[in-house]
N, C-alpha and C. Protein backbone atom coordinates (compact mmCIF):
# COMPACT_ATOMS: atom_id res chain seq x y z
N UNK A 1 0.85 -1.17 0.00
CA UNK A 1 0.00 0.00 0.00
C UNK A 1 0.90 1.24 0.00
N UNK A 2 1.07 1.90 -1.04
CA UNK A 2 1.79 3.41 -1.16
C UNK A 2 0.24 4.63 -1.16
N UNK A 3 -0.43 4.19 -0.59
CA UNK A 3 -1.69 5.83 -0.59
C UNK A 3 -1.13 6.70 0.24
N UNK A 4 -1.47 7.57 0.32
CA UNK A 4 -2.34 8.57 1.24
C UNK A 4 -2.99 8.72 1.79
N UNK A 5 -2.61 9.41 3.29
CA UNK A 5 -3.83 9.93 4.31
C UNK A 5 -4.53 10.36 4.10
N UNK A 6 -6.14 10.54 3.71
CA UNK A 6 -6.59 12.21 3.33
C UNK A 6 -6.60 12.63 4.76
N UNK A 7 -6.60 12.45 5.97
CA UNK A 7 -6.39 13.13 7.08
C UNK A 7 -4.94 13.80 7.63
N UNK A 8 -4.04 13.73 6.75
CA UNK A 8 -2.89 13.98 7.19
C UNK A 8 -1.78 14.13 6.18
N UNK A 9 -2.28 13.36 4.62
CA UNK A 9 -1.29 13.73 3.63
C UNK A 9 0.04 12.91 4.09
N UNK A 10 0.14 12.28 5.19
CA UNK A 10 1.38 11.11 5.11
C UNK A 10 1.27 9.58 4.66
N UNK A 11 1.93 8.76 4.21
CA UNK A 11 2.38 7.89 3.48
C UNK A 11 1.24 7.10 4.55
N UNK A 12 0.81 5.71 3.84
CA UNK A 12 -0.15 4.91 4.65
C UNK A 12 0.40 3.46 4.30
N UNK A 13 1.13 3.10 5.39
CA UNK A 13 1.85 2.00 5.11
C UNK A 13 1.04 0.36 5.83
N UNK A 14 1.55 -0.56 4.97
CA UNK A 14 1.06 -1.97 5.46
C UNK A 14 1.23 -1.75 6.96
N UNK A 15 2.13 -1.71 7.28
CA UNK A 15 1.98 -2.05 9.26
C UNK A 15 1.50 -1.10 10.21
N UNK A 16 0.24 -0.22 9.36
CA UNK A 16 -0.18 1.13 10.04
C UNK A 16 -1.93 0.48 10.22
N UNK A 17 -2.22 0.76 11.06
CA UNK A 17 -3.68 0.64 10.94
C UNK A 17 -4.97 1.75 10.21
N UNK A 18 -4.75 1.09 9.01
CA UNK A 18 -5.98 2.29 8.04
C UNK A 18 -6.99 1.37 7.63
N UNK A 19 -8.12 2.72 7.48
CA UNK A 19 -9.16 2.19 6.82
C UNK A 19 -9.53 2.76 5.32
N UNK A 20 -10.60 1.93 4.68
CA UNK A 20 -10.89 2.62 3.28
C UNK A 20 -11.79 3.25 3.05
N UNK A 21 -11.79 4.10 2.85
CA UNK A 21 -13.61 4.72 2.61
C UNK A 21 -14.34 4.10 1.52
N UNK A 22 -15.47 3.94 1.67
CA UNK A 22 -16.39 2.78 1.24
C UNK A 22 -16.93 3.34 0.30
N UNK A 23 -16.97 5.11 0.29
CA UNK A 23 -17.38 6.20 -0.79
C UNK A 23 -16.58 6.23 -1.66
N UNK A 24 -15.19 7.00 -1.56
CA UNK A 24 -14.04 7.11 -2.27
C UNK A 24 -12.89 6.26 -2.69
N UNK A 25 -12.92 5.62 -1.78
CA UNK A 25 -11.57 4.44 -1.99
C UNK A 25 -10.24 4.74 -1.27
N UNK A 26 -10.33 6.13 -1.19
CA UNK A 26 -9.22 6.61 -0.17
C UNK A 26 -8.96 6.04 1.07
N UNK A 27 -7.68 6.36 1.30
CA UNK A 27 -7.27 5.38 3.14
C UNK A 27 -7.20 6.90 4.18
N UNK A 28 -7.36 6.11 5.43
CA UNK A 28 -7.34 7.25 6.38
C UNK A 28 -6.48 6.15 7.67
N UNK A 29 -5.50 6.52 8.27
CA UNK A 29 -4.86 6.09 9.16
C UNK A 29 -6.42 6.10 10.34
N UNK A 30 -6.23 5.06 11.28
CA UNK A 30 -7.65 4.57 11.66
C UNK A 30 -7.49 6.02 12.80
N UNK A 31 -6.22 6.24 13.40
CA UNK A 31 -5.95 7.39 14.62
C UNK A 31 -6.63 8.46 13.98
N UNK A 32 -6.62 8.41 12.65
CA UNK A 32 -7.27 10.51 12.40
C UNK A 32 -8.88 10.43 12.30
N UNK A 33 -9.04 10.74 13.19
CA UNK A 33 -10.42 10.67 13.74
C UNK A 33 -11.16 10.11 12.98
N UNK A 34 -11.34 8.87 12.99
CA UNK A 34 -12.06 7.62 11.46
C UNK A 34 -13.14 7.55 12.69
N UNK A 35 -13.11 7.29 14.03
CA UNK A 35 -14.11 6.79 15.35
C UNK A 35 -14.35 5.65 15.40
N UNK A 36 -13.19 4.73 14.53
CA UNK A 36 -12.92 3.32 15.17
C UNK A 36 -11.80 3.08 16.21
N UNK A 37 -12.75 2.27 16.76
CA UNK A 37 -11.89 1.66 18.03
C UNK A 37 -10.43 0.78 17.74
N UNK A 38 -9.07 0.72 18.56
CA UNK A 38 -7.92 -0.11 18.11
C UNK A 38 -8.90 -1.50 18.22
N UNK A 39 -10.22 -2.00 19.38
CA UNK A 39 -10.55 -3.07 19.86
C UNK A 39 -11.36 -3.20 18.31
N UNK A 40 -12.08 -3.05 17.89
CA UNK A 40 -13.26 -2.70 16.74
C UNK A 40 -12.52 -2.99 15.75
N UNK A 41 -11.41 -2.16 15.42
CA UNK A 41 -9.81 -2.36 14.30
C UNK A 41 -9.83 -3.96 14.05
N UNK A 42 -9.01 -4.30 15.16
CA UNK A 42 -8.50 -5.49 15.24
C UNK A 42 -9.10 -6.73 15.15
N UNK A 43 -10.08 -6.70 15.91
CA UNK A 43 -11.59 -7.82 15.78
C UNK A 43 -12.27 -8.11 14.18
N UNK A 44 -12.21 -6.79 13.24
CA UNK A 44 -12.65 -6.95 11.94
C UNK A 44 -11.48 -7.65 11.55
N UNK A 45 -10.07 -7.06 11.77
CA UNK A 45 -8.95 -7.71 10.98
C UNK A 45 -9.12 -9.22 10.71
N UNK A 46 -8.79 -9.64 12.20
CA UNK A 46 -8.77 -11.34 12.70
C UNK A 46 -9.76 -12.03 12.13
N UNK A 47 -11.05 -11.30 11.91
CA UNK A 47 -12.32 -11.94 11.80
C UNK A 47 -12.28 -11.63 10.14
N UNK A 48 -12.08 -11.32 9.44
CA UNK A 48 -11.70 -10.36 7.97
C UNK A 48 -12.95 -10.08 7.69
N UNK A 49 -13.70 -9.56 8.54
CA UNK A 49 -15.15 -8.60 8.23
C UNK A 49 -14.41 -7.23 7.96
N UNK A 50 -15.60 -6.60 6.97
CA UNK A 50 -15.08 -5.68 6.48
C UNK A 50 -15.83 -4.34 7.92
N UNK A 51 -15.03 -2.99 8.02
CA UNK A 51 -15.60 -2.37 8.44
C UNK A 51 -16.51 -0.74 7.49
N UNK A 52 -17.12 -0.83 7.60
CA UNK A 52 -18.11 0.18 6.95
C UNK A 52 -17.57 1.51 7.56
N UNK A 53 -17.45 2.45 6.66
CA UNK A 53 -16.39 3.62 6.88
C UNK A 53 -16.70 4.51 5.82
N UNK A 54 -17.30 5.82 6.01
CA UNK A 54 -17.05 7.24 4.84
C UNK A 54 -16.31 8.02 5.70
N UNK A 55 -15.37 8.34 4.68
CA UNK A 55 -14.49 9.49 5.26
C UNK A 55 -15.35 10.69 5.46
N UNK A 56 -14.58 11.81 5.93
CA UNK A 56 -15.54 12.91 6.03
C UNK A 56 -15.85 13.59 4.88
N UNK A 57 -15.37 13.52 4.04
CA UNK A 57 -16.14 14.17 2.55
C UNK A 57 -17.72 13.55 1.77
N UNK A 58 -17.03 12.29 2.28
CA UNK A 58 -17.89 11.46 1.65
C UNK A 58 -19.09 11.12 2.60
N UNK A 59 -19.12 11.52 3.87
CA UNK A 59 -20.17 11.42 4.86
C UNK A 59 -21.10 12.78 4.62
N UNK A 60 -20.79 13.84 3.85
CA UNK A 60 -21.17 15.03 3.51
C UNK A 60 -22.63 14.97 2.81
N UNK A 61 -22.04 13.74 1.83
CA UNK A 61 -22.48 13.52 0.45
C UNK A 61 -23.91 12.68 0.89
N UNK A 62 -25.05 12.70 -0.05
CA UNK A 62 -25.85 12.23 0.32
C UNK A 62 -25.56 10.78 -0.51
N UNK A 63 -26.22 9.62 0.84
CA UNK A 63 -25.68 8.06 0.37
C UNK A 63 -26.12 7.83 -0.54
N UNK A 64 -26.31 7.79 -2.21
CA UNK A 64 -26.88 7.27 -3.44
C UNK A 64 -25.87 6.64 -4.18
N UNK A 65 -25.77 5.02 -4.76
CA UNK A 65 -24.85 4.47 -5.19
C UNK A 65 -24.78 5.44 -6.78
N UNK A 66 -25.31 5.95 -7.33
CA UNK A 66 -25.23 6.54 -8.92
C UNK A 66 -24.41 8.14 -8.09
N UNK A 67 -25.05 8.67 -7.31
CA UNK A 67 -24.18 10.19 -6.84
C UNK A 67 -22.43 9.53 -6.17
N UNK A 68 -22.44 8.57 -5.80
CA UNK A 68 -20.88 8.19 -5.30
C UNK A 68 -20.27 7.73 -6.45
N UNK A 69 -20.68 7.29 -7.34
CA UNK A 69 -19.84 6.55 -8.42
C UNK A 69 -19.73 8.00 -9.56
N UNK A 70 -20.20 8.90 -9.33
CA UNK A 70 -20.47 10.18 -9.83
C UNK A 70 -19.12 10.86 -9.12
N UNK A 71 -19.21 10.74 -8.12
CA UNK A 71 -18.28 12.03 -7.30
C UNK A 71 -16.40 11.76 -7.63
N UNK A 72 -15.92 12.65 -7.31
CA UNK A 72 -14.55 12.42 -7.96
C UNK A 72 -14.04 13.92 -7.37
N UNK A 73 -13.51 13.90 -6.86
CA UNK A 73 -12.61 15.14 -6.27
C UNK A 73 -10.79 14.63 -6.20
């Protein structure tokens, strides 16, 4: 994984705990205020359930699968 934070603009590496936004596709280190738990984190990992996550742009946006596949910033 070579992305980007959108919370921070630093490098988002395999041994970091991030999530994906489910809107955009973008990663967010789980610490920049995503409001998952390290316990919540880890439990999806082990268990490989996915966790449901919009970043804050994309929490803006009203939920319509045709307006998200639309959006592009």
């Amino acid at each position: 994984m070579t992305d980007i934070c959108i919370a921070r603009s630093m490098s988002v590496t395999p041994r970091q705990e991030a999530v994906q936004c489910d809107g955009c596709n973008k990663w967010q280190h789980r610490t920049c205020n995503t409001g998952i738990s390290r316990a919540d984190y880890r439990t999806a990992v082990q268990s490989g359930a996915d966790l449901d996550w919009l970043c804050f742009q994309c929490s803006l946006v009203p939920c319509t699968s045709t307006l998200m596949e639309e959006l592009s910033y």
